[in-house]
N, C-alpha and C. Protein backbone atom coordinates (compact mmCIF):
# COMPACT_ATOMS: atom_id res chain seq x y z
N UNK A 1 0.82 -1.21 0.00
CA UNK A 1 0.00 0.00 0.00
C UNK A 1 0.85 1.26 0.00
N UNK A 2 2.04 1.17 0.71
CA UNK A 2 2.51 2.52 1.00
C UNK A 2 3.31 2.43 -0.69
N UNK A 3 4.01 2.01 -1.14
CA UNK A 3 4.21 2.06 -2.38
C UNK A 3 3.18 2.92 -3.17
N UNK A 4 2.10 2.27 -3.62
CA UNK A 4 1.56 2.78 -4.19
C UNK A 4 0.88 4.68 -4.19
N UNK A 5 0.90 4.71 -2.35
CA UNK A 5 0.74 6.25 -2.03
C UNK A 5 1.97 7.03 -2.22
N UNK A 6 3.16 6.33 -2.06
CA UNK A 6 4.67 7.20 -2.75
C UNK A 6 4.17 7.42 -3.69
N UNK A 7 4.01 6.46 -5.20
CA UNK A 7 4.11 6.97 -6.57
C UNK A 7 2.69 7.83 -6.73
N UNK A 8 1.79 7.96 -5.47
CA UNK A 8 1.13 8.59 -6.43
C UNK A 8 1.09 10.16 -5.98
N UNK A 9 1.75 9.99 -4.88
CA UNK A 9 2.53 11.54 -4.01
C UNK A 9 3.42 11.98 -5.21
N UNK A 10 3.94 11.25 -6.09
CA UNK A 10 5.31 11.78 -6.91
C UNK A 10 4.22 12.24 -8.71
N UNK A 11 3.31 11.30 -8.62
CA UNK A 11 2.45 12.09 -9.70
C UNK A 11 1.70 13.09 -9.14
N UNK A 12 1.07 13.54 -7.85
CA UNK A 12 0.35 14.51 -7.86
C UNK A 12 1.88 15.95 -7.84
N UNK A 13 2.55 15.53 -6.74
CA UNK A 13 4.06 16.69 -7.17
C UNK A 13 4.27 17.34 -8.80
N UNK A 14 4.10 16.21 -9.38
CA UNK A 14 4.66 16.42 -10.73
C UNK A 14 3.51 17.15 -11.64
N UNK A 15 1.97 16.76 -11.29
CA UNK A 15 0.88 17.29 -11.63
C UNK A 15 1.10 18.74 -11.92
N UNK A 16 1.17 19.27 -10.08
CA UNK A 16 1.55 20.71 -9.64
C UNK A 16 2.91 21.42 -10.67
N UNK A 17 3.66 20.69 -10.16
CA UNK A 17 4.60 21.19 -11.18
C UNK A 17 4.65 21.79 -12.55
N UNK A 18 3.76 20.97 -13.49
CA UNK A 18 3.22 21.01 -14.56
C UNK A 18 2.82 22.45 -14.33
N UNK A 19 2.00 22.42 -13.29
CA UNK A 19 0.90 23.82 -13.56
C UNK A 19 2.47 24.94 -12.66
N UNK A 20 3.51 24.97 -12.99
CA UNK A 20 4.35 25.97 -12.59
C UNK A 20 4.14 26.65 -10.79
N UNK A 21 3.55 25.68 -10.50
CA UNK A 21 3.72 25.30 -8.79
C UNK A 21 5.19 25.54 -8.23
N UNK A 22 5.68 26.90 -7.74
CA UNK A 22 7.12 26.65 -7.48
C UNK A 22 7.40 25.55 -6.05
N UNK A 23 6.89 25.49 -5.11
CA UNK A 23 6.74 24.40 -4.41
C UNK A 23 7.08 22.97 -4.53
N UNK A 24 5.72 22.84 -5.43
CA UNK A 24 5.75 21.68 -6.10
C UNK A 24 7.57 20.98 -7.00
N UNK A 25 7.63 22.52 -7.40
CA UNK A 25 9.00 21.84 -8.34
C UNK A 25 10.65 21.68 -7.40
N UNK A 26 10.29 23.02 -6.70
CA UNK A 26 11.37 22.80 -5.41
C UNK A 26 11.61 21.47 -4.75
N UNK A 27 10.01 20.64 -4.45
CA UNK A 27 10.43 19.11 -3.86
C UNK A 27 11.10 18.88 -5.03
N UNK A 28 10.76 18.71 -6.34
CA UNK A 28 11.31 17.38 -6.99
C UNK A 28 12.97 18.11 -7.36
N UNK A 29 13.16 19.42 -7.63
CA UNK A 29 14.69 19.64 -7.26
C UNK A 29 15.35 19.13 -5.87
N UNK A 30 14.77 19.11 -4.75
CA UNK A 30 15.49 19.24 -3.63
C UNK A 30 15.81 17.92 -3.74
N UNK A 31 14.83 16.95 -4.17
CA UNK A 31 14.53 15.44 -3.98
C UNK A 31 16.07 14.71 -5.31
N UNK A 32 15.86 15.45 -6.03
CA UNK A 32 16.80 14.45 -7.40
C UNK A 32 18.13 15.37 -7.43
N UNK A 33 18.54 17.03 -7.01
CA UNK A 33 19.57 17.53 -7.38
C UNK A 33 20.60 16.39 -6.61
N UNK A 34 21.02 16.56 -5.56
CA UNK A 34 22.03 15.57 -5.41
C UNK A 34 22.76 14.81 -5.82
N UNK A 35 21.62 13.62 -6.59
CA UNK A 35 22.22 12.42 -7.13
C UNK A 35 22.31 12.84 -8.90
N UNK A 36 21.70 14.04 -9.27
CA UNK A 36 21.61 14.49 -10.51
C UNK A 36 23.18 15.40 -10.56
N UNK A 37 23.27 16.36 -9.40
CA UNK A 37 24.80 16.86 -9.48
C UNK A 37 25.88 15.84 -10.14
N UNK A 38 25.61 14.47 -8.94
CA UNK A 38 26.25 13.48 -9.17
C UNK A 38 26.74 12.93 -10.53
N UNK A 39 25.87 12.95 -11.56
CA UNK A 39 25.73 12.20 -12.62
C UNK A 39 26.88 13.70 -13.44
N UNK A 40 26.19 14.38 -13.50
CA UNK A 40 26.75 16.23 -14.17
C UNK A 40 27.92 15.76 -13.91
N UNK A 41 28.44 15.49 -12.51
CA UNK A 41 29.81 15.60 -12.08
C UNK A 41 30.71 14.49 -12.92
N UNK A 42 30.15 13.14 -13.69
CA UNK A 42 31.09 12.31 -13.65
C UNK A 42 30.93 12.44 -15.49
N UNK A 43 30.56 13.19 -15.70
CA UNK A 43 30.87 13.74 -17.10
C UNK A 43 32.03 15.68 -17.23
N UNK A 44 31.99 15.62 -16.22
CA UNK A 44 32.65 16.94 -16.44
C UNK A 44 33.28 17.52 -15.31
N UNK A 45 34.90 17.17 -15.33
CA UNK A 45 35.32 17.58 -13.74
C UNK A 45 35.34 18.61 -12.64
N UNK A 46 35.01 19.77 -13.49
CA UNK A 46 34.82 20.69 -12.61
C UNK A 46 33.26 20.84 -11.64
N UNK A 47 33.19 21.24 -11.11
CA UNK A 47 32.11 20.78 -9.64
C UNK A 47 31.43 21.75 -10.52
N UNK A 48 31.91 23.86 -10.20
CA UNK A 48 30.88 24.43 -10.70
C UNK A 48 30.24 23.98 -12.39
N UNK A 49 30.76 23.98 -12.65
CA UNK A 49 30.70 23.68 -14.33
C UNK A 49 29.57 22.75 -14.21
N UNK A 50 29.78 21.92 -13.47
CA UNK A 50 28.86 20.50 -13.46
C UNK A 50 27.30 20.95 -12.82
N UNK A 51 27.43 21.77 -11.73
CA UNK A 51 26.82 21.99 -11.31
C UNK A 51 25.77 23.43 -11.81
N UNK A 52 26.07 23.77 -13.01
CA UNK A 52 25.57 25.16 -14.15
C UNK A 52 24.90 23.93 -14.75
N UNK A 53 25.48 23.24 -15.49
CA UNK A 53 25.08 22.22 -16.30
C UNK A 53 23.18 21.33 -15.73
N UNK A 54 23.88 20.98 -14.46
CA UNK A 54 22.42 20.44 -13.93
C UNK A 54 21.25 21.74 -13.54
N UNK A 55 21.76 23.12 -13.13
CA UNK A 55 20.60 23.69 -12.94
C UNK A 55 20.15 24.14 -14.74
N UNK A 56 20.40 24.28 -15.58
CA UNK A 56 20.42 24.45 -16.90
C UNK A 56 19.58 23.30 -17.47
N UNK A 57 19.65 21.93 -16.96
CA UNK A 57 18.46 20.45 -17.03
C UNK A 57 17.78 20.65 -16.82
N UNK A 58 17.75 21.25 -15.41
CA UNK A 58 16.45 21.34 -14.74
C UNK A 58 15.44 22.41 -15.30
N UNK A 59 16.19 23.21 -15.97
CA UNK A 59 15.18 24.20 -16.52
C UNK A 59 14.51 23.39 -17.60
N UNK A 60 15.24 22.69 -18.06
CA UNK A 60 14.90 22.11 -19.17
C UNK A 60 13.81 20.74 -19.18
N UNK A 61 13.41 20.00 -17.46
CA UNK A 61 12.76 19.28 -16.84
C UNK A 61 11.71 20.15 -16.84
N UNK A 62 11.24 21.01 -15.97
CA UNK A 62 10.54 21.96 -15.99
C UNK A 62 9.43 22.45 -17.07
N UNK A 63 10.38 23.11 -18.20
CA UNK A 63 9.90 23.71 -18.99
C UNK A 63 9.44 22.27 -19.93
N UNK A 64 9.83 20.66 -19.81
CA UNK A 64 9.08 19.81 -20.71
C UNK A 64 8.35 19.22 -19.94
N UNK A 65 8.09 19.08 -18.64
CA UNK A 65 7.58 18.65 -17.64
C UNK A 65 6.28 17.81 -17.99
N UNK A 66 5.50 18.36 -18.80
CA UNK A 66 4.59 17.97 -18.83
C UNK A 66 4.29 17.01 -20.73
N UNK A 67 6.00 16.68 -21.02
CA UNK A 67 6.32 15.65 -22.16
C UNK A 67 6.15 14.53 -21.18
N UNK A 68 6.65 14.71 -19.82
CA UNK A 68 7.09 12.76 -19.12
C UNK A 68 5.57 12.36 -18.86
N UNK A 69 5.21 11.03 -19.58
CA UNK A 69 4.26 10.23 -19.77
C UNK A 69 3.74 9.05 -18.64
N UNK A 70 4.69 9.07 -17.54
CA UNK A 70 4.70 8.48 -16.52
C UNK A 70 4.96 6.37 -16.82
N UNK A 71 5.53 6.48 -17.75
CA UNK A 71 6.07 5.43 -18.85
C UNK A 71 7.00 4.85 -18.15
N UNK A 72 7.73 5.40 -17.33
CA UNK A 72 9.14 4.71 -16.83
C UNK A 72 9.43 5.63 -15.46
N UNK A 73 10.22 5.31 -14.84
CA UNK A 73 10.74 6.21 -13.94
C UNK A 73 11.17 7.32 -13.75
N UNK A 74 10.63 8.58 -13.17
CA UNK A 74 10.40 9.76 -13.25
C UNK A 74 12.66 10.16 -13.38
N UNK A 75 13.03 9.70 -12.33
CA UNK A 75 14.34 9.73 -12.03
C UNK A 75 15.29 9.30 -13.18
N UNK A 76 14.85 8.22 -14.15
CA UNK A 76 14.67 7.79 -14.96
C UNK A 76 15.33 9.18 -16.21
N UNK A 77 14.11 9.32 -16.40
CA UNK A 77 13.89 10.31 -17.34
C UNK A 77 14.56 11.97 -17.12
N UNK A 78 14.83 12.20 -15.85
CA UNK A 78 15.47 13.75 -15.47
C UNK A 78 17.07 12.87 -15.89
N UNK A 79 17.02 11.92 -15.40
CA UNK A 79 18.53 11.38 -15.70
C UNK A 79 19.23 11.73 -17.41
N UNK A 80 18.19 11.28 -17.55
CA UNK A 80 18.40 11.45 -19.09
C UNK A 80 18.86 12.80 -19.77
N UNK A 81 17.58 13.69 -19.29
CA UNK A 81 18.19 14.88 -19.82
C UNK A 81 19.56 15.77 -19.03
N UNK A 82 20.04 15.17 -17.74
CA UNK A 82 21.31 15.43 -17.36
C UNK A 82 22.25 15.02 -18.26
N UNK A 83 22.22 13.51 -18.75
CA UNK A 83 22.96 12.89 -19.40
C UNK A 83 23.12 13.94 -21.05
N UNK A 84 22.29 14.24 -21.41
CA UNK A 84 22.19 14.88 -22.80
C UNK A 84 22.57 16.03 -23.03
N UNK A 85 22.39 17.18 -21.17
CA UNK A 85 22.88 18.02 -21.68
C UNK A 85 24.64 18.20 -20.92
N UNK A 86 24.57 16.98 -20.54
CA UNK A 86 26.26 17.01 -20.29
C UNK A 86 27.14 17.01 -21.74
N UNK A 87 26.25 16.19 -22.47
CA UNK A 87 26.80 15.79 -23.97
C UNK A 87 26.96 16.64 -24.55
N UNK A 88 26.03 17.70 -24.66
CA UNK A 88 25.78 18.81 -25.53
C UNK A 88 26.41 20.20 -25.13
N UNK A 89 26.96 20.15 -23.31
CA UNK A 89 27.65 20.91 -23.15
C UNK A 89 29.40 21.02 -23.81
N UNK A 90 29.51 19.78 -23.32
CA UNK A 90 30.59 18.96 -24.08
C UNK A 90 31.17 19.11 -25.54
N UNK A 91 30.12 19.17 -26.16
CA UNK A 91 30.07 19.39 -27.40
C UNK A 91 30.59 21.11 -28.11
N UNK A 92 29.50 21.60 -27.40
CA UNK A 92 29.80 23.20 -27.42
C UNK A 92 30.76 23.91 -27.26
N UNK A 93 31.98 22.73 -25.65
CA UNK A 93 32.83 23.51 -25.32
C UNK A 93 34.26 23.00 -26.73
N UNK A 94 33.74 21.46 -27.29
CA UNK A 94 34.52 21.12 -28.23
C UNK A 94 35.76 20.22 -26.99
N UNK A 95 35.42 19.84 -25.79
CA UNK A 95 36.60 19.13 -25.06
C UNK A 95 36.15 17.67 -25.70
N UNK A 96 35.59 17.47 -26.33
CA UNK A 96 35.29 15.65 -26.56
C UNK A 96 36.26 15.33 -28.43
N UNK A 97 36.94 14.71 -28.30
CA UNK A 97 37.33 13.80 -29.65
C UNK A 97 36.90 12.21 -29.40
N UNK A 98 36.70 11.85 -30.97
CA UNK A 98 36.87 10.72 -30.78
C UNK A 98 37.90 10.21 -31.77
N UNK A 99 38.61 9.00 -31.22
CA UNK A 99 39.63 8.32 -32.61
C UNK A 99 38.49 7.92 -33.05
N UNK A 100 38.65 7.40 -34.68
CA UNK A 100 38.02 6.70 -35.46
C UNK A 100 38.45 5.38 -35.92
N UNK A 101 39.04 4.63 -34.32
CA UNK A 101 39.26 3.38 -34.62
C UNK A 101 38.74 2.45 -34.15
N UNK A 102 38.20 1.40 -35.24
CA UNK A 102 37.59 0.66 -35.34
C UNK A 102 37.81 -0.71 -34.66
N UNK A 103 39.46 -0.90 -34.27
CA UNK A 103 39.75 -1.78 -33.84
C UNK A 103 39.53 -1.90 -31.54
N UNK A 104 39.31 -2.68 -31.39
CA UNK A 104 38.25 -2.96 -30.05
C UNK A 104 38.71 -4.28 -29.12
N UNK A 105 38.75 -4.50 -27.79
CA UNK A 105 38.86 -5.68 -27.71
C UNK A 105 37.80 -5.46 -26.36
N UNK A 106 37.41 -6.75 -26.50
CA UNK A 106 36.08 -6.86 -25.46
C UNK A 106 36.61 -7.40 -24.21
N UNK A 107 36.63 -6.74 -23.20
CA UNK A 107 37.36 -7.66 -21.60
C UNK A 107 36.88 -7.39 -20.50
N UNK A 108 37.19 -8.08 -19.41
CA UNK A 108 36.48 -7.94 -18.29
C UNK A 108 36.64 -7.28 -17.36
N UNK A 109 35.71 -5.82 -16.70
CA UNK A 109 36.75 -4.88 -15.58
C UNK A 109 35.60 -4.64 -15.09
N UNK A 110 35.31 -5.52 -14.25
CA UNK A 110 34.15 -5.51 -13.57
C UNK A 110 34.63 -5.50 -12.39
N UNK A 111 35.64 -5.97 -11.92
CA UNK A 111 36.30 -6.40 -10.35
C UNK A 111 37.00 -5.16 -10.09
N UNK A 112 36.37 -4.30 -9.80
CA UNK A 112 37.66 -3.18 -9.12
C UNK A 112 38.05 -3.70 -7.62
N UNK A 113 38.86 -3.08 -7.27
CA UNK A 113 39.52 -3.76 -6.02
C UNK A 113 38.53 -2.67 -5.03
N UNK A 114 37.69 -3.07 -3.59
CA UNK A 114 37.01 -2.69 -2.84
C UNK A 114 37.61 -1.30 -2.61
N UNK A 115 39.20 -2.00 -2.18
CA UNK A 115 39.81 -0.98 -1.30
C UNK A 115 39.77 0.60 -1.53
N UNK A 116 39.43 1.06 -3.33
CA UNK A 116 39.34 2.05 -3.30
C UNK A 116 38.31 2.67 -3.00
N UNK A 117 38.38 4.10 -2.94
CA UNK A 117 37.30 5.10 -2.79
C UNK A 117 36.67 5.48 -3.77
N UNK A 118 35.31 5.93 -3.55
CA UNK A 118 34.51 6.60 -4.95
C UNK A 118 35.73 7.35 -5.52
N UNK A 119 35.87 8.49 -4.68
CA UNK A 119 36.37 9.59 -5.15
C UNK A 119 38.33 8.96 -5.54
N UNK A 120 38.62 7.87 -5.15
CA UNK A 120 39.44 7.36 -5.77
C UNK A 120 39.00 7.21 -7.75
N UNK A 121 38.34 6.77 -7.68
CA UNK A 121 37.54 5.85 -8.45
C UNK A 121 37.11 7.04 -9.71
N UNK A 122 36.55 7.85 -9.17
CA UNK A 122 36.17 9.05 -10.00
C UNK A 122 37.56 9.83 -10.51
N UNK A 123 38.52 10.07 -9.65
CA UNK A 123 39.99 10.78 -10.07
C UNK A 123 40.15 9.67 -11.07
N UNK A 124 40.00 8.07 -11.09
CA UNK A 124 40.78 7.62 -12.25
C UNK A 124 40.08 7.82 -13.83
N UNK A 125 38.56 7.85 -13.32
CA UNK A 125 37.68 8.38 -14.64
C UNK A 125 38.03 9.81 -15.33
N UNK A 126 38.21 10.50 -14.05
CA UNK A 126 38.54 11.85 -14.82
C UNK A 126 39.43 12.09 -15.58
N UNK A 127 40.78 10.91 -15.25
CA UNK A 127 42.04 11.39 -15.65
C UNK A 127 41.80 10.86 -17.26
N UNK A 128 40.69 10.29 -17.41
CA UNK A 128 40.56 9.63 -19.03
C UNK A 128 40.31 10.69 -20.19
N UNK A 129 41.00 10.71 -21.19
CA UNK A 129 40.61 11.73 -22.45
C UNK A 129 39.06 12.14 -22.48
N UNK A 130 38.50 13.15 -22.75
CA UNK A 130 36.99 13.35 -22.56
C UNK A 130 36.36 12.00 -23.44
N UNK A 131 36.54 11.48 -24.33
CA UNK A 131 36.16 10.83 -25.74
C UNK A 131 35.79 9.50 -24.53
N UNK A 132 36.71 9.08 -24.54
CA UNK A 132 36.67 7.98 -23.53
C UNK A 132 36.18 7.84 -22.54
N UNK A 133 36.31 9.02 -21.80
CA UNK A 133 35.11 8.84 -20.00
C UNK A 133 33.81 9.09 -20.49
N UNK A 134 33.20 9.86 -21.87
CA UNK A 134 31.85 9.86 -22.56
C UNK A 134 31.10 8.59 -22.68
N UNK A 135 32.23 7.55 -23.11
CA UNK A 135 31.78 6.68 -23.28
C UNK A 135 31.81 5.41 -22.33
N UNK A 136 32.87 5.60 -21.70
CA UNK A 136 32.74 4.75 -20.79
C UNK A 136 31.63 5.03 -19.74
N UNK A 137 31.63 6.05 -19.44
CA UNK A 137 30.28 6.62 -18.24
C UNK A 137 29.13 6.41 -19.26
N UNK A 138 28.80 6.23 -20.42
CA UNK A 138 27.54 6.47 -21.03
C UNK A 138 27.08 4.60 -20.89
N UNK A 139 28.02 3.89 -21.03
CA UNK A 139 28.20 2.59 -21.25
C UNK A 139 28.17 1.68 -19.61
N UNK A 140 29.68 2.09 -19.43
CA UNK A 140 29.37 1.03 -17.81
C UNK A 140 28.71 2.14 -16.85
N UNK A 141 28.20 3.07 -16.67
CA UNK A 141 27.44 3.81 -15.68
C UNK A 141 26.06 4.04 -15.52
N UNK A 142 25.73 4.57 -17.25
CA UNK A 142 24.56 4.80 -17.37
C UNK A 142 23.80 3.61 -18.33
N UNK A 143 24.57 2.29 -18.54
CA UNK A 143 23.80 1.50 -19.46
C UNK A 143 23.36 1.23 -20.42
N UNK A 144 24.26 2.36 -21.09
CA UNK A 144 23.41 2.30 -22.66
C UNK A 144 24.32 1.35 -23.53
N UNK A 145 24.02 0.48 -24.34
CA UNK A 145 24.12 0.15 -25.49
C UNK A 145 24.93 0.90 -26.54
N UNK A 146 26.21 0.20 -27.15
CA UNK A 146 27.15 0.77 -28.15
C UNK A 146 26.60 1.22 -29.44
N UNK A 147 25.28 0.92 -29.51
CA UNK A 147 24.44 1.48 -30.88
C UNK A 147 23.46 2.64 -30.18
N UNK A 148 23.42 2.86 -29.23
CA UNK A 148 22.95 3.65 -28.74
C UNK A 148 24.01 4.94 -28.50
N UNK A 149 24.95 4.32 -28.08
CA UNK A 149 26.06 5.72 -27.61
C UNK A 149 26.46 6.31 -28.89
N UNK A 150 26.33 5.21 -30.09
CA UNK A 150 26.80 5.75 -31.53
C UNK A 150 25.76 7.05 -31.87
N UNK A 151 24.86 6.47 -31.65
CA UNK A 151 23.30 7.51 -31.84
C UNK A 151 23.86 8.87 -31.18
N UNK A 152 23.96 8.84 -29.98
CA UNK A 152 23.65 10.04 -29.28
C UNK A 152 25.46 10.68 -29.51
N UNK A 153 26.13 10.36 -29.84
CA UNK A 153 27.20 11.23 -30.38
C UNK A 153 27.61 11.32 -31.39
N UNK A 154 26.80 10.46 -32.38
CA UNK A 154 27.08 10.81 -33.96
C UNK A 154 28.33 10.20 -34.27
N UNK A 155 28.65 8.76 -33.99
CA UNK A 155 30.18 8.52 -33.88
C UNK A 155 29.70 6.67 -34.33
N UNK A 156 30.43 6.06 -34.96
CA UNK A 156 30.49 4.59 -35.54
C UNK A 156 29.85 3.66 -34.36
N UNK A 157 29.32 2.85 -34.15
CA UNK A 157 29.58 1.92 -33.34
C UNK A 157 30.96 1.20 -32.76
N UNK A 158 31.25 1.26 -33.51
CA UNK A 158 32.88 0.48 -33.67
C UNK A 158 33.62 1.62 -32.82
N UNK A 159 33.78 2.67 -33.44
CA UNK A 159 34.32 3.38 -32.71
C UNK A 159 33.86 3.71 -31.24
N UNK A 160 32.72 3.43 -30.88
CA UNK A 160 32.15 3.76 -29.29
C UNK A 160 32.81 2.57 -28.66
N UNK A 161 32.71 1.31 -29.13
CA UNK A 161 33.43 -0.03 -28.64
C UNK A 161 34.89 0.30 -28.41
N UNK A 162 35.81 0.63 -29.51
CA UNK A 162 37.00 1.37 -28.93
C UNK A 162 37.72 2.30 -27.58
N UNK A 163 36.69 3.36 -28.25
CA UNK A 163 36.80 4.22 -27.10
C UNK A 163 36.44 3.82 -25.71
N UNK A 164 35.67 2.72 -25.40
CA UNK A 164 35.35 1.75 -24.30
C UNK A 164 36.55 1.11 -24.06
N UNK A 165 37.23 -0.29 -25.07
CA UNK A 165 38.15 -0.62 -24.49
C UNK A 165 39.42 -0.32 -24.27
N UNK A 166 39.79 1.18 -24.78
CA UNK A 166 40.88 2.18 -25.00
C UNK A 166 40.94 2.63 -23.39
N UNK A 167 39.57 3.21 -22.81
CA UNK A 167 39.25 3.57 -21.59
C UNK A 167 39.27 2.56 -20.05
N UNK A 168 38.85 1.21 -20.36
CA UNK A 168 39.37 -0.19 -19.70
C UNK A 168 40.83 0.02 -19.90
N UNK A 169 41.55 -0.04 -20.76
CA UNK A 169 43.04 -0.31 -20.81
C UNK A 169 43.46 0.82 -19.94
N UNK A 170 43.38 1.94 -20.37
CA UNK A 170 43.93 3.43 -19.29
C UNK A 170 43.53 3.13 -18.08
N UNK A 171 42.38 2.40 -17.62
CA UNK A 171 41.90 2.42 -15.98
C UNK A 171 42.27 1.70 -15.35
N UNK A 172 43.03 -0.21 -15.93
CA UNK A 172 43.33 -1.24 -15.23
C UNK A 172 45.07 -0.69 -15.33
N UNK A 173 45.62 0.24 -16.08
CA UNK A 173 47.28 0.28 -15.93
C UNK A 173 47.10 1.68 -15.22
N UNK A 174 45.87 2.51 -14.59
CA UNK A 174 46.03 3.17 -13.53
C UNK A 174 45.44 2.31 -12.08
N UNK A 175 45.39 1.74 -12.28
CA UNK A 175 44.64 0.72 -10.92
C UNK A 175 46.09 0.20 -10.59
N UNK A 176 46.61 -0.49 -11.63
CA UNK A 176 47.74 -1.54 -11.12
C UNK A 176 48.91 -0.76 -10.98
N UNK A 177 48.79 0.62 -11.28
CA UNK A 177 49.95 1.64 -10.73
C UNK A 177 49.48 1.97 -9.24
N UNK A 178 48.09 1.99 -8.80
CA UNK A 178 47.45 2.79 -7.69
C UNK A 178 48.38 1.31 -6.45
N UNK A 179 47.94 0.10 -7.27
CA UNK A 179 48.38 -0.94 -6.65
C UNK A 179 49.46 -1.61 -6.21
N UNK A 180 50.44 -0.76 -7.33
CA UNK A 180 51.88 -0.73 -7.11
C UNK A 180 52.35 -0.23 -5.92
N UNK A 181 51.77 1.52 -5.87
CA UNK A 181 51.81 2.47 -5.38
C UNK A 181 51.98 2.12 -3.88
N UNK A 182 50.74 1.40 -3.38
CA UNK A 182 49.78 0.72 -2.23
C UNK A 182 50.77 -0.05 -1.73
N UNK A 183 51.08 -1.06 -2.66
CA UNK A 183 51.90 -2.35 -1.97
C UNK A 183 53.37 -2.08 -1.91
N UNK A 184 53.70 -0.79 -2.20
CA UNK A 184 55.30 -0.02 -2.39
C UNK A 184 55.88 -0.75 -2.96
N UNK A 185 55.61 -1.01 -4.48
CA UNK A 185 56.45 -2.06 -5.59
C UNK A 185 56.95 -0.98 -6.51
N UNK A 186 56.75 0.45 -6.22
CA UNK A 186 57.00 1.01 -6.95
C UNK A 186 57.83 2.23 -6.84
């Protein structure tokens, strides 16, 4: 039961909202900025930057507010347009290349070692060429599909697969340096 009175607390919010309820829209900022900063942040290293970027979504949540069809998950869908206009900021500022190579190898980097920290974890994403943390965050973070990431950056398939395992290779020979580092082998 209480389920069902959450989602329908989060459609009447969103109702209001619609009708330019500042209230109404303040919960669902107060409620998603956080973990939405979050997302801004792991496309673009600077905090403020990241953080222009998500209030700039949100206008953009807002002002389509009343496009979301209640189809999928509300969080879901604001995600999205974080994700798009990280891309498009990206784009504008011109920090993203991609190689146009086709060649790829598919491997497994699923096991990071516990011991590190997010913010370990995030310094090694950042330190990746923009081309590469685009895709790797679009891919192992946000889930999308290599014909999908081709879509949304206008770039080969092949080449999104690259830039994936180009970005695996840079992260496991900064891990096993972090690990060097750790175990003083180095």
């Amino acid at each position: 039961m209480k389920v069902i009175a959450l989602h329908q607390e989060e459609r009447e919010i969103i109702a209001l909202a619609v009708d330019n309820n500042r209230h109404a829209q303040q919960k669902i900022y107060s409620k998603h900025a956080p973990k939405m900063l979050s997302i801004c942040r792991q496309y673009v290293k600077d905090v403020q930057q990241a953080e222009d970027i998500m209030i700039t979504a949100f206008m953009k949540v807002f002002t389509n507010l009343k496009a979301f069809e209640h189809k999928g998950s509300f969080e879901g869908w604001v995600r999205r347009i974080m994700v798009n206009e990280c891309i498009s900021f990206l784009r504008v500022q011109k920090k993203v290349s991609f190689l146009e190579d086709e060649f790829f190898v598919e491997d497994t980097f699923n096991n990071i070692e516990s011991h590190f920290s997010v913010e370990d974890i995030q310094s090694l994403i950042d330190s990746l060429p923009d081309g590469y943390k685009m895709v790797f965050n679009l891919y192992a973070i946000e889930g999308f599909k290599h014909q999908e990431i081709a879509k949304m950056l206008g770039i080969n398939e092949g080449t999104s697969k690259s830039q994936l395992s180009h970005a695996r290779k840079m992260l496991k020979e900064q891990i096993n340096k972090l690990k060097n580092y750790d175990n003083g082998t180095e």
